[in-house]
PDB file of N, CA and C in Angstrom:
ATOM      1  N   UNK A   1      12.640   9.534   0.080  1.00  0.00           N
ATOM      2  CA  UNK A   1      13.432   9.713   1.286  1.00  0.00           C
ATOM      3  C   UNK A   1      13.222   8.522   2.216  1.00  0.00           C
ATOM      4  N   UNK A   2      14.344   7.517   2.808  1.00  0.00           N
ATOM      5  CA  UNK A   2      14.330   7.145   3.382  1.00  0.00           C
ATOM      6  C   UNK A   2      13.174   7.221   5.190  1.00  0.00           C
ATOM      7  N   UNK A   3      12.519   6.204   5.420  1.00  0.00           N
ATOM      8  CA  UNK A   3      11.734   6.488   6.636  1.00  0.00           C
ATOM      9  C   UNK A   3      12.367   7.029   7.889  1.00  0.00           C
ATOM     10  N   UNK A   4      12.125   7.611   8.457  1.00  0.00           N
ATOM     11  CA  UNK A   4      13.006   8.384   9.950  1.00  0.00           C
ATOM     12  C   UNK A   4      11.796   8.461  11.159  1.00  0.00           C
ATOM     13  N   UNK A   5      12.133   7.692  11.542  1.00  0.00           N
ATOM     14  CA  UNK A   5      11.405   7.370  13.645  1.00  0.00           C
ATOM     15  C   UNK A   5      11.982   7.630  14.303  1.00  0.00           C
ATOM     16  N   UNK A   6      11.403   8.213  15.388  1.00  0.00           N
ATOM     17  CA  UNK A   6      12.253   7.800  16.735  1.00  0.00           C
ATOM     18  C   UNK A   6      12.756   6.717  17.066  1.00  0.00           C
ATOM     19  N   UNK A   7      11.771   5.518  17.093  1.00  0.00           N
ATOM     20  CA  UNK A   7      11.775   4.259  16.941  1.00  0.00           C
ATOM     21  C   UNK A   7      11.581   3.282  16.274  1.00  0.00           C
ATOM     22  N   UNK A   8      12.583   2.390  15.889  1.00  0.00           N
ATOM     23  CA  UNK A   8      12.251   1.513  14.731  1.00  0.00           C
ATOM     24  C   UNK A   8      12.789   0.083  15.287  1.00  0.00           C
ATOM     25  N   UNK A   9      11.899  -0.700  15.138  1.00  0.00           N
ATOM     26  CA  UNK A   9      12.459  -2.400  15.217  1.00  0.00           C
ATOM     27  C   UNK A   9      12.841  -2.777  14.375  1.00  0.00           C
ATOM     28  N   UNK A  10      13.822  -3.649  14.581  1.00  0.00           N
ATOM     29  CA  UNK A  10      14.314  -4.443  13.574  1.00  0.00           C
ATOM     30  C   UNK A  10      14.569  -6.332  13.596  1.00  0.00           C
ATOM     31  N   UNK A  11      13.853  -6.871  12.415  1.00  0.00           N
ATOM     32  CA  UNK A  11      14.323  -7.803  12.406  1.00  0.00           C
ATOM     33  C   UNK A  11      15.126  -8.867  11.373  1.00  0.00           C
ATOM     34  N   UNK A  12      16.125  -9.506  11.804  1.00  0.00           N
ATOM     35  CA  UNK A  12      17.679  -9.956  10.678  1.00  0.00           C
ATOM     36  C   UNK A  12      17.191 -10.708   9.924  1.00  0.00           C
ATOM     37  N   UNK A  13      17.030 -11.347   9.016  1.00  0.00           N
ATOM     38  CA  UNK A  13      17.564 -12.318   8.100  1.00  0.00           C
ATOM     39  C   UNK A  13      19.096 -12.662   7.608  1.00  0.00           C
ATOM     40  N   UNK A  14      19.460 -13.560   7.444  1.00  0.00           N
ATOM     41  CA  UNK A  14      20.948 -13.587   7.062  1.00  0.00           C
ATOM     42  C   UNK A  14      21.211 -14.022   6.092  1.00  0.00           C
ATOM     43  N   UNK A  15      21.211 -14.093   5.059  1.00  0.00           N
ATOM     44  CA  UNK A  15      21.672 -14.898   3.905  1.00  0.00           C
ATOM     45  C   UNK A  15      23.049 -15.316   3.725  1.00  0.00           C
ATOM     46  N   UNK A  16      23.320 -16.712   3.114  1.00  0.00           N
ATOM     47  CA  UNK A  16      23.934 -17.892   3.566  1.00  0.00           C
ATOM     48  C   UNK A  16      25.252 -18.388   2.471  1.00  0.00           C
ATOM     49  N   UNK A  17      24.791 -17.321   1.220  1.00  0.00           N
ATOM     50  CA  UNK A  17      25.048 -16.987  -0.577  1.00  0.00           C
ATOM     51  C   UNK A  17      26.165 -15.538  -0.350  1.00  0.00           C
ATOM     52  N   UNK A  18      27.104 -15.979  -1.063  1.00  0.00           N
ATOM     53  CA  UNK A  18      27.393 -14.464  -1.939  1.00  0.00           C
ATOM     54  C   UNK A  18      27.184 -14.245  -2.747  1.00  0.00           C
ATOM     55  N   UNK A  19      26.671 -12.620  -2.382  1.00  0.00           N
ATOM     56  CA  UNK A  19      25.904 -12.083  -3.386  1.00  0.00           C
ATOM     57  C   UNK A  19      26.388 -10.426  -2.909  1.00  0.00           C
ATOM     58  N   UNK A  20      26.665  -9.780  -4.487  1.00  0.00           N
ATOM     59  CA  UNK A  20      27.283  -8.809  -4.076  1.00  0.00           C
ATOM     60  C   UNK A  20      25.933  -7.892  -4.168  1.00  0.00           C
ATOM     61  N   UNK A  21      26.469  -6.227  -3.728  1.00  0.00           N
ATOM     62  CA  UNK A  21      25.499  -5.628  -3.145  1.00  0.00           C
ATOM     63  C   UNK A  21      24.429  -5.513  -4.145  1.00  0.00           C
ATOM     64  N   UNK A  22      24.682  -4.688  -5.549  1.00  0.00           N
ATOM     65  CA  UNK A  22      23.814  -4.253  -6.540  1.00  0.00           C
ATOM     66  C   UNK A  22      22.293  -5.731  -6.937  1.00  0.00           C
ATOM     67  N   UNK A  23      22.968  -6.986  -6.835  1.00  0.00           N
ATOM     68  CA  UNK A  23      22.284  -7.915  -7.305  1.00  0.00           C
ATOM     69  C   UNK A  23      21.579  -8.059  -6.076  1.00  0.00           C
ATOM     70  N   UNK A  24      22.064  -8.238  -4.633  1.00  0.00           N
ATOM     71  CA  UNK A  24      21.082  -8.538  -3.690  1.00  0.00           C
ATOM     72  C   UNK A  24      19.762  -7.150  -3.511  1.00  0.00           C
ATOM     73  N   UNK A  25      20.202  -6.446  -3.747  1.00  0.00           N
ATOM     74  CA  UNK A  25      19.182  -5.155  -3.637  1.00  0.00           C
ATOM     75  C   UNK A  25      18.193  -5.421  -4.675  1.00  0.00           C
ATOM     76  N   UNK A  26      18.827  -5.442  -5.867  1.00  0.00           N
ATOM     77  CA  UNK A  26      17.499  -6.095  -6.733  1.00  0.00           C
ATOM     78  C   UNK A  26      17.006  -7.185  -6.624  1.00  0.00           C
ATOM     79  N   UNK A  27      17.313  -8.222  -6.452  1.00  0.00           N
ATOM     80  CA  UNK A  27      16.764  -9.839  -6.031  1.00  0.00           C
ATOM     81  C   UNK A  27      15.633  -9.247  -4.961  1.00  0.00           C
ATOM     82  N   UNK A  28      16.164  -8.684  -3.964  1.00  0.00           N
ATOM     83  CA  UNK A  28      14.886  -8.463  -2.732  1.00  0.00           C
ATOM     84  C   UNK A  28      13.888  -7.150  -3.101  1.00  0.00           C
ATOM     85  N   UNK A  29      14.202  -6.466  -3.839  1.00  0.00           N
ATOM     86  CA  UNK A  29      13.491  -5.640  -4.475  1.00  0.00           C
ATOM     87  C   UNK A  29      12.189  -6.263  -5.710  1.00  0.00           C
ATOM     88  N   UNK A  30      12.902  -7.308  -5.966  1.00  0.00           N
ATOM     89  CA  UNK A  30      11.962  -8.236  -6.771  1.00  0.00           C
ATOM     90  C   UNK A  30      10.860  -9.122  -6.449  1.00  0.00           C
ATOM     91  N   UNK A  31      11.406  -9.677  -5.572  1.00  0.00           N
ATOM     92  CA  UNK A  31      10.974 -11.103  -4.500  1.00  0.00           C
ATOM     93  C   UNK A  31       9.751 -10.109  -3.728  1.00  0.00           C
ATOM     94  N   UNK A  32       9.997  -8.744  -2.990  1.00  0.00           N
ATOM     95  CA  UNK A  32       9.383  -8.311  -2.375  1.00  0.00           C
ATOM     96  C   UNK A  32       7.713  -7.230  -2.963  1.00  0.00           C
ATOM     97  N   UNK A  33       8.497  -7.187  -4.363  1.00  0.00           N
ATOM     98  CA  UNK A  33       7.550  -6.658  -5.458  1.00  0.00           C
ATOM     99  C   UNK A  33       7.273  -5.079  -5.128  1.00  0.00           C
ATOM    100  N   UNK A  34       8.871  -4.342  -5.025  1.00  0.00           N
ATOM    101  CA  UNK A  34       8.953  -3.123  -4.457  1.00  0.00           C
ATOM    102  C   UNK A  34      10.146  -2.553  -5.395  1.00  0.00           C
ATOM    103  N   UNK A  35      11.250  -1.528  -5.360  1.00  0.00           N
ATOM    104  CA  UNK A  35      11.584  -1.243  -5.803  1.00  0.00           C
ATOM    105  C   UNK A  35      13.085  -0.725  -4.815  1.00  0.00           C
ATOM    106  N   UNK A  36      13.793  -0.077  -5.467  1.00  0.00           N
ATOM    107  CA  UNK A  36      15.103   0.592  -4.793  1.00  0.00           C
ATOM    108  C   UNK A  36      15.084   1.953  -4.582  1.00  0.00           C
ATOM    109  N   UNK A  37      14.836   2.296  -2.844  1.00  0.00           N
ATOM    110  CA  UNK A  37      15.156   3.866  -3.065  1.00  0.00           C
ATOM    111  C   UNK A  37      16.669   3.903  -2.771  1.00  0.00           C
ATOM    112  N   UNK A  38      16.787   5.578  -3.437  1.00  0.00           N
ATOM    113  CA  UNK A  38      18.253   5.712  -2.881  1.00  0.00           C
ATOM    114  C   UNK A  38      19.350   5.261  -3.162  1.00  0.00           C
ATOM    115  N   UNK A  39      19.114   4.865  -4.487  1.00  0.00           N
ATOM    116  CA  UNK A  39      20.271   3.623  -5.100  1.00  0.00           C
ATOM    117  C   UNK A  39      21.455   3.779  -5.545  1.00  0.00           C
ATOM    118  N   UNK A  40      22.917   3.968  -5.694  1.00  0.00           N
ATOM    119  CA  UNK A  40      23.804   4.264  -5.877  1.00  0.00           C
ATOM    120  C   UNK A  40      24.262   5.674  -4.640  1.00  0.00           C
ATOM    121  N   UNK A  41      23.529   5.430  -3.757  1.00  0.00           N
ATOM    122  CA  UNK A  41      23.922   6.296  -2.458  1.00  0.00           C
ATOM    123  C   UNK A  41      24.560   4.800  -1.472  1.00  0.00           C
ATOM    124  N   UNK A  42      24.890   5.435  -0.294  1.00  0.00           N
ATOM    125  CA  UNK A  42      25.942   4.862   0.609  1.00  0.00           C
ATOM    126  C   UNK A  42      24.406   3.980   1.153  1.00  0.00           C
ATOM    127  N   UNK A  43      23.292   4.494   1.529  1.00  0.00           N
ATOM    128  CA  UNK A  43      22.344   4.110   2.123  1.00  0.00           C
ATOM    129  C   UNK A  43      21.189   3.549   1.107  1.00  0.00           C
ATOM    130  N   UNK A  44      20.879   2.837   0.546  1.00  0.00           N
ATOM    131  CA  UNK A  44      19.675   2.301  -0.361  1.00  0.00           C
ATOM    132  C   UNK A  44      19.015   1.506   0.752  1.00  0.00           C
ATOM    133  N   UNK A  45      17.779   1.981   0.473  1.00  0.00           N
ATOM    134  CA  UNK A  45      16.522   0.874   0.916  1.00  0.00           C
ATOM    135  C   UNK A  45      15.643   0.677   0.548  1.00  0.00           C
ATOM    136  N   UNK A  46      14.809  -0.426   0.811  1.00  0.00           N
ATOM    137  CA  UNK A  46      12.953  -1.215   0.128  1.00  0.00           C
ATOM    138  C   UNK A  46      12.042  -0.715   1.165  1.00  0.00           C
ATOM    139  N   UNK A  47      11.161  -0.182   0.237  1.00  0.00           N
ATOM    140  CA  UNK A  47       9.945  -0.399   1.325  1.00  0.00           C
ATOM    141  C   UNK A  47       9.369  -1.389   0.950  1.00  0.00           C
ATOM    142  N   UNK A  48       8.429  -1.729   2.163  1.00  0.00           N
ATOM    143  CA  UNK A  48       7.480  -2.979   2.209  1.00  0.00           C
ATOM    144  C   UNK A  48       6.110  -2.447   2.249  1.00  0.00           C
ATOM    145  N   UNK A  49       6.130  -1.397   3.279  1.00  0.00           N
ATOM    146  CA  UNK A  49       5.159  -0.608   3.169  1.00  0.00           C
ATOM    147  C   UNK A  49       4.940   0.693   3.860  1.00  0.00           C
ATOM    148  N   UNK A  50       4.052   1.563   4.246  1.00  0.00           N
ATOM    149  CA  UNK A  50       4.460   2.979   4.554  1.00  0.00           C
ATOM    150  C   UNK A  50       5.181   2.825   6.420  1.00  0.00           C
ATOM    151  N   UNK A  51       5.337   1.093   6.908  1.00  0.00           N
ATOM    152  CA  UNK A  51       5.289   1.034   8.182  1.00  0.00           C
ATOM    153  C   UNK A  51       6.340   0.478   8.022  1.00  0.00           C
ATOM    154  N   UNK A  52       6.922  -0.430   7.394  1.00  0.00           N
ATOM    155  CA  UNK A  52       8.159  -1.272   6.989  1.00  0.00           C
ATOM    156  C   UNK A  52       8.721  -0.783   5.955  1.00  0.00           C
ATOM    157  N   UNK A  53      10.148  -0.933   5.829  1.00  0.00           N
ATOM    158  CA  UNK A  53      11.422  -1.301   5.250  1.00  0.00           C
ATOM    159  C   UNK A  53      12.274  -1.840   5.277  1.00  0.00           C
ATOM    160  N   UNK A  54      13.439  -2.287   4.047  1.00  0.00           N
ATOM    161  CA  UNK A  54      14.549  -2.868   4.523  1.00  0.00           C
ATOM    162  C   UNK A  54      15.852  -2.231   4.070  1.00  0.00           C
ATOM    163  N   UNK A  55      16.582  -2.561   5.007  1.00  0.00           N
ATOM    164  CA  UNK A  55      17.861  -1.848   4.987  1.00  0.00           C
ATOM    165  C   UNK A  55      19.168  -3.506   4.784  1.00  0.00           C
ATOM    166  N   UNK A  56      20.468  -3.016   4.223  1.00  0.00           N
ATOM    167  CA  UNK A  56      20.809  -3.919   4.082  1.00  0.00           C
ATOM    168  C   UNK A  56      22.285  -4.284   4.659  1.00  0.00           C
ATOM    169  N   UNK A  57      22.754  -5.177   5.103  1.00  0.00           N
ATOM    170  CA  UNK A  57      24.447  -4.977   5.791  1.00  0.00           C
ATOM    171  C   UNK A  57      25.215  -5.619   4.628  1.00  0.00           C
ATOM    172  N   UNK A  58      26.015  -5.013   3.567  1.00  0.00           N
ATOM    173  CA  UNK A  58      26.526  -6.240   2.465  1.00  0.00           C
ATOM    174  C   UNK A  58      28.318  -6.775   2.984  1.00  0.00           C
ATOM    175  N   UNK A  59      28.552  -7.465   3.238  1.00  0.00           N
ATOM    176  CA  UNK A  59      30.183  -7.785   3.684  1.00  0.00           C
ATOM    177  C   UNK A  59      30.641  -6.983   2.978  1.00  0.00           C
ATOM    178  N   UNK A  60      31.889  -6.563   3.010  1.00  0.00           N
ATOM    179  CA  UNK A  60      33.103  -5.555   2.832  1.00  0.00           C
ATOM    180  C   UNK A  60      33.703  -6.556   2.065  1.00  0.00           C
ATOM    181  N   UNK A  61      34.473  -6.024   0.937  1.00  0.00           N
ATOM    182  CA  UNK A  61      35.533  -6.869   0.466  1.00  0.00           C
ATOM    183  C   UNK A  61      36.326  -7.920   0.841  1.00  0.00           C
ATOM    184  N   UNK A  62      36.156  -9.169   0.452  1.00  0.00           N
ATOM    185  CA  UNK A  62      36.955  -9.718   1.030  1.00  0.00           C
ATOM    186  C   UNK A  62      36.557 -10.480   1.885  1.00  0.00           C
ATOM    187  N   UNK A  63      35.554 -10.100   2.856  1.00  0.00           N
ATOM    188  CA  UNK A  63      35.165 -10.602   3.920  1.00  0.00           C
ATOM    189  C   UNK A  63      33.656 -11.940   3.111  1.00  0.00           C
ATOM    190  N   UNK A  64      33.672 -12.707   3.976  1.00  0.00           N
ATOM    191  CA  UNK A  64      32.659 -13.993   3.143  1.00  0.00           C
ATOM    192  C   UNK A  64      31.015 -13.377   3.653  1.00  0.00           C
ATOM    193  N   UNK A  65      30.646 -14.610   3.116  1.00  0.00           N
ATOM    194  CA  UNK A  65      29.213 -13.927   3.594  1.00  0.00           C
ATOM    195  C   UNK A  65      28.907 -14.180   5.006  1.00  0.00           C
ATOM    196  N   UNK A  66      27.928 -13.758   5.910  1.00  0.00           N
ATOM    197  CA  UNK A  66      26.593 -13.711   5.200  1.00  0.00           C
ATOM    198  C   UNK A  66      26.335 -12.290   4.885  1.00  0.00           C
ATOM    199  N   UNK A  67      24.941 -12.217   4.022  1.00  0.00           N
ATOM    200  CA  UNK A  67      24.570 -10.821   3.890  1.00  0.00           C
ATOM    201  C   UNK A  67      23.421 -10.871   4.883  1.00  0.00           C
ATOM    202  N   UNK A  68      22.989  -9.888   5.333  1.00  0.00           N
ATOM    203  CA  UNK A  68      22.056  -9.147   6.593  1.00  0.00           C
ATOM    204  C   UNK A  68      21.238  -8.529   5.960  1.00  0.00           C
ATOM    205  N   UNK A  69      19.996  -9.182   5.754  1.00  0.00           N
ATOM    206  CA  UNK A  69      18.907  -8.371   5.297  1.00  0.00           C
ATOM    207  C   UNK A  69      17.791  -7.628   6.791  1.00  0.00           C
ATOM    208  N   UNK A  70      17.976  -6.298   6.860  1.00  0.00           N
ATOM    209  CA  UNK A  70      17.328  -5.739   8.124  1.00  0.00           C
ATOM    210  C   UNK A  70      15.816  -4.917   7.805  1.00  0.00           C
ATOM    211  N   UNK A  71      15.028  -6.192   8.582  1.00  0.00           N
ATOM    212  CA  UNK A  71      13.716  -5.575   8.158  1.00  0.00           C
ATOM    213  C   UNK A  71      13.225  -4.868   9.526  1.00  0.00           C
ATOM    214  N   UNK A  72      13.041  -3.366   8.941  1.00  0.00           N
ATOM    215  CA  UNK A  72      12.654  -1.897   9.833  1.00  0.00           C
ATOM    216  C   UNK A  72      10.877  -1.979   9.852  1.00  0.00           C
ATOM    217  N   UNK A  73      10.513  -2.404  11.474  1.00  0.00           N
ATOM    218  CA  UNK A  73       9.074  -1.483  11.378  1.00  0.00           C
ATOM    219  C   UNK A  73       8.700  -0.492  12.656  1.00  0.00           C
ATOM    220  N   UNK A  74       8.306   0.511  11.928  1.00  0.00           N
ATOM    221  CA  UNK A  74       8.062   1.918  13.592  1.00  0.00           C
ATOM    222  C   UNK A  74       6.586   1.010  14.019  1.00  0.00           C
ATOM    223  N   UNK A  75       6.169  -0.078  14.033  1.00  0.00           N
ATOM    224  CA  UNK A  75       4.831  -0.379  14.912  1.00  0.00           C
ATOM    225  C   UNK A  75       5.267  -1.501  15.917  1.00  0.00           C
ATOM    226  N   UNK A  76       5.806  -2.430  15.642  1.00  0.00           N
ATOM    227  CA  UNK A  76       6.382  -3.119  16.851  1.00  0.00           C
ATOM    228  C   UNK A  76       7.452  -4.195  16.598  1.00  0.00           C
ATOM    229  N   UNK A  77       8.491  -4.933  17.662  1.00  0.00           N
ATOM    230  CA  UNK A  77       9.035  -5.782  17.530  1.00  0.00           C
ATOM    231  C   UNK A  77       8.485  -6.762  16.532  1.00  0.00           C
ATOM    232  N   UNK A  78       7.353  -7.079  17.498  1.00  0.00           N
ATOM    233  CA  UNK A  78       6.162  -8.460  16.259  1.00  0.00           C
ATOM    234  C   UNK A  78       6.545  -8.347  15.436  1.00  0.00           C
ATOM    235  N   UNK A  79       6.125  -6.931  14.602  1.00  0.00           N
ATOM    236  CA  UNK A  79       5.713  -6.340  13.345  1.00  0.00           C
ATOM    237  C   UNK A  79       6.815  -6.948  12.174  1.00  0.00           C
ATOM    238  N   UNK A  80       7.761  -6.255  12.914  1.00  0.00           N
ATOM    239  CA  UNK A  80       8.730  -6.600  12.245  1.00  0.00           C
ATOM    240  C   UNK A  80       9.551  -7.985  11.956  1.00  0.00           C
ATOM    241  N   UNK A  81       9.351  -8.979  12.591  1.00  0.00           N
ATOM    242  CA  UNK A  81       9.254  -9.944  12.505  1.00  0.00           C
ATOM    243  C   UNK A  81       8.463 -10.728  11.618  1.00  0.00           C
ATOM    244  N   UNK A  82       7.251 -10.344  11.751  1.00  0.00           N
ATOM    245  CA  UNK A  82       5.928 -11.023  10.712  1.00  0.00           C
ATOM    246  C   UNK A  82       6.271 -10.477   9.316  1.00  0.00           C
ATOM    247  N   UNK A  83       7.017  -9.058   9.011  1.00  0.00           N
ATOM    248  CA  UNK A  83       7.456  -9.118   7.923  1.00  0.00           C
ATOM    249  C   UNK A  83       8.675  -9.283   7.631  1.00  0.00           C
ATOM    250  N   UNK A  84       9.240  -9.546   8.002  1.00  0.00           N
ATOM    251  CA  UNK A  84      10.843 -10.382   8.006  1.00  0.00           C
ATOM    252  C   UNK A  84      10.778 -11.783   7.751  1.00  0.00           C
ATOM    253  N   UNK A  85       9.070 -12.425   8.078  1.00  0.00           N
ATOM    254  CA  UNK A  85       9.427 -13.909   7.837  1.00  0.00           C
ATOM    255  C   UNK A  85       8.509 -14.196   6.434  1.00  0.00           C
ATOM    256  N   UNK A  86       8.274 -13.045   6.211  1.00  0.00           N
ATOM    257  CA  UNK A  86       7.409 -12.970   4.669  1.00  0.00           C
ATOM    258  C   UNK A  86       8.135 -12.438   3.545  1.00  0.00           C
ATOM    259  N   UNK A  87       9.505 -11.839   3.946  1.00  0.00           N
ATOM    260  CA  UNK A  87      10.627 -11.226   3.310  1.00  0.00           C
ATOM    261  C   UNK A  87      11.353 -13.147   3.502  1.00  0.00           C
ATOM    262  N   UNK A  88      11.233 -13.459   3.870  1.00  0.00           N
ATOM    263  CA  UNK A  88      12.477 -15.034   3.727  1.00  0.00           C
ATOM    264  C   UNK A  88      11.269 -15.667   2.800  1.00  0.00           C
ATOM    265  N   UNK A  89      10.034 -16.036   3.075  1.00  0.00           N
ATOM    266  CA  UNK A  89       9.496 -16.592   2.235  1.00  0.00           C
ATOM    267  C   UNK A  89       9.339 -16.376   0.711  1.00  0.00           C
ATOM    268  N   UNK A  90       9.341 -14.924   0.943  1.00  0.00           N
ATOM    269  CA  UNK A  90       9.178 -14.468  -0.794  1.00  0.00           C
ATOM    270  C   UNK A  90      11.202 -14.966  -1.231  1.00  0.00           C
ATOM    271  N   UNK A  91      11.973 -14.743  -0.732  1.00  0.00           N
ATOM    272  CA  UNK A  91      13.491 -15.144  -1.176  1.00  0.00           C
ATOM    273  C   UNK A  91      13.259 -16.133  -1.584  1.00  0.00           C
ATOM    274  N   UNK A  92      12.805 -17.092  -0.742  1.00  0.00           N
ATOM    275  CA  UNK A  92      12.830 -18.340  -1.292  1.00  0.00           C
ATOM    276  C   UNK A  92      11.961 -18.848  -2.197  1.00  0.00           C
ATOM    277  N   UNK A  93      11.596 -18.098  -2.604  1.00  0.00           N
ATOM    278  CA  UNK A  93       9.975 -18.952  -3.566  1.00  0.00           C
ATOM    279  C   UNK A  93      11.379 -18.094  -5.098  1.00  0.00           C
ATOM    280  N   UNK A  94      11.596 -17.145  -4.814  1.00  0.00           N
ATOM    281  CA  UNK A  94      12.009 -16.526  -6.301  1.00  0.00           C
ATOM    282  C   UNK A  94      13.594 -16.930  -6.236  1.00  0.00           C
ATOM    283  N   UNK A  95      14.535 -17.062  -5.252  1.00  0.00           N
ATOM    284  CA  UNK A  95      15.642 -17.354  -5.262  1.00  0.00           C
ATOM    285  C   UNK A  95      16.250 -18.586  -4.768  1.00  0.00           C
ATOM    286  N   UNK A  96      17.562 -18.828  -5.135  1.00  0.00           N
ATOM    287  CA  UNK A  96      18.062 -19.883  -4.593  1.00  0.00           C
ATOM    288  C   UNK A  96      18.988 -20.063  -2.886  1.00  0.00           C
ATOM    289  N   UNK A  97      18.561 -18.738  -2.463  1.00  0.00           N
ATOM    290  CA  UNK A  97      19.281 -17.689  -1.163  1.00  0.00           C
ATOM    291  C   UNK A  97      18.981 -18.757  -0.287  1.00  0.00           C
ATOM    292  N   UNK A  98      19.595 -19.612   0.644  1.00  0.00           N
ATOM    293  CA  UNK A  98      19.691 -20.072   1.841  1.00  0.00           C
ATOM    294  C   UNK A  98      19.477 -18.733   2.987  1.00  0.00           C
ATOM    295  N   UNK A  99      18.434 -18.590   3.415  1.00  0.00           N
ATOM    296  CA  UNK A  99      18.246 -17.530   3.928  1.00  0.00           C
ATOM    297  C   UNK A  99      17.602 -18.120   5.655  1.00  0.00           C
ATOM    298  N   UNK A 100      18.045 -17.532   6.776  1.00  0.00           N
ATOM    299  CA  UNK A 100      17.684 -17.908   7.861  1.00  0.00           C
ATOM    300  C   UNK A 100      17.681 -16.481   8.977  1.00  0.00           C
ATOM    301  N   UNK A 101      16.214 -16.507   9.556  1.00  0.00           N
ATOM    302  CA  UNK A 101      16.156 -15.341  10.881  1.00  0.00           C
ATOM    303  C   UNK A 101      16.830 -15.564  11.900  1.00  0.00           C
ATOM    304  N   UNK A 102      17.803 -14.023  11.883  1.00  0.00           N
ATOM    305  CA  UNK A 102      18.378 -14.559  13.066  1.00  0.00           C
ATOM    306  C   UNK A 102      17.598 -13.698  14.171  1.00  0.00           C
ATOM    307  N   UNK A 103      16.517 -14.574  14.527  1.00  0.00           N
ATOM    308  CA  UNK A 103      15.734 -14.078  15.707  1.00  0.00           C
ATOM    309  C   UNK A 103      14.727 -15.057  16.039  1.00  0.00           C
ATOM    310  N   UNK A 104      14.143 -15.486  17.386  1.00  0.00           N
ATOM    311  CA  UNK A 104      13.911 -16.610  17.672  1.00  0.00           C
ATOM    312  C   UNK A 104      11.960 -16.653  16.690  1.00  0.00           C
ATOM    313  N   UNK A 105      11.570 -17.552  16.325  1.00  0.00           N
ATOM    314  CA  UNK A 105      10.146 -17.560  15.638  1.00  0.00           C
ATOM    315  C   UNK A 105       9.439 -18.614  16.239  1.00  0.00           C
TER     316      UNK A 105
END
C-alpha cells in the first residue's frame, strides 16, 4: 500500500528524455535498487525507504517530455531533497536520462 501522511514533502527531478511510463518506472526502480508497488494501477510508486518514496508525473500522449520524477518524504523538506539528489545520481550512473532538480541545491 502506498505511504499516506498528513504531510509529505516533495522534491522534483525532471527528466529531459522520452521515456514512456512502464520503462521509466523500471529504470528508477532499478537505479534506485527497489522495486514497483502498485503497478499496472493508475497510481504506481518506489519506495526508497519506510520515510521516502517516489511518485511519478509521465506526459500524456502526445505531449513531449519532461518526465517528473517526485520524491515524497513525511520527515522534512531537506529530507526530501537529500534523497531526490541521490535519486538523480543513481539515474545517472545507470542511465543515459539528462535528469535535473527542479529545486534550488
Amino acid at each position: 500500500m502506498r505511504p499516506q501522511f498528513d504531510t509529505a514533502f516533495c522534491a522534483t527531478l525532471v527528466v529531459h528524455n522520452a521515456v514512456n511510463k512502464i520503462d521509466a518506472l523500471d529504470s528508477v526502480a532499478l537505479a534506485c535498487d527497489s522495486v514497483v508497488s502498485d503497478s499496472g494501477t493508475p497510481q504506481p510508486w518506489i519506495a526508497l525507504s519506510a520515510h521516502t518514496w517516489i511518485e511519478m508525473e509521465i506526459p500524456k500522449f502526445g505531449e513531449p517530455p519532461p518526465l517528473a520524477i517526485d520524491v515524497y518524504s513525511d520527515v522534512s523538506d531537506d529530507h526530501a531533497k537529500v534523497q531526490a539528489l541521490w535519486v538523480l545520481e543513481a539515474l545517472e550512473t545507470s542511465t543515459v536520462w539528462r535528469v535535473t532538480p527542479d529545486f534550488t541545491v
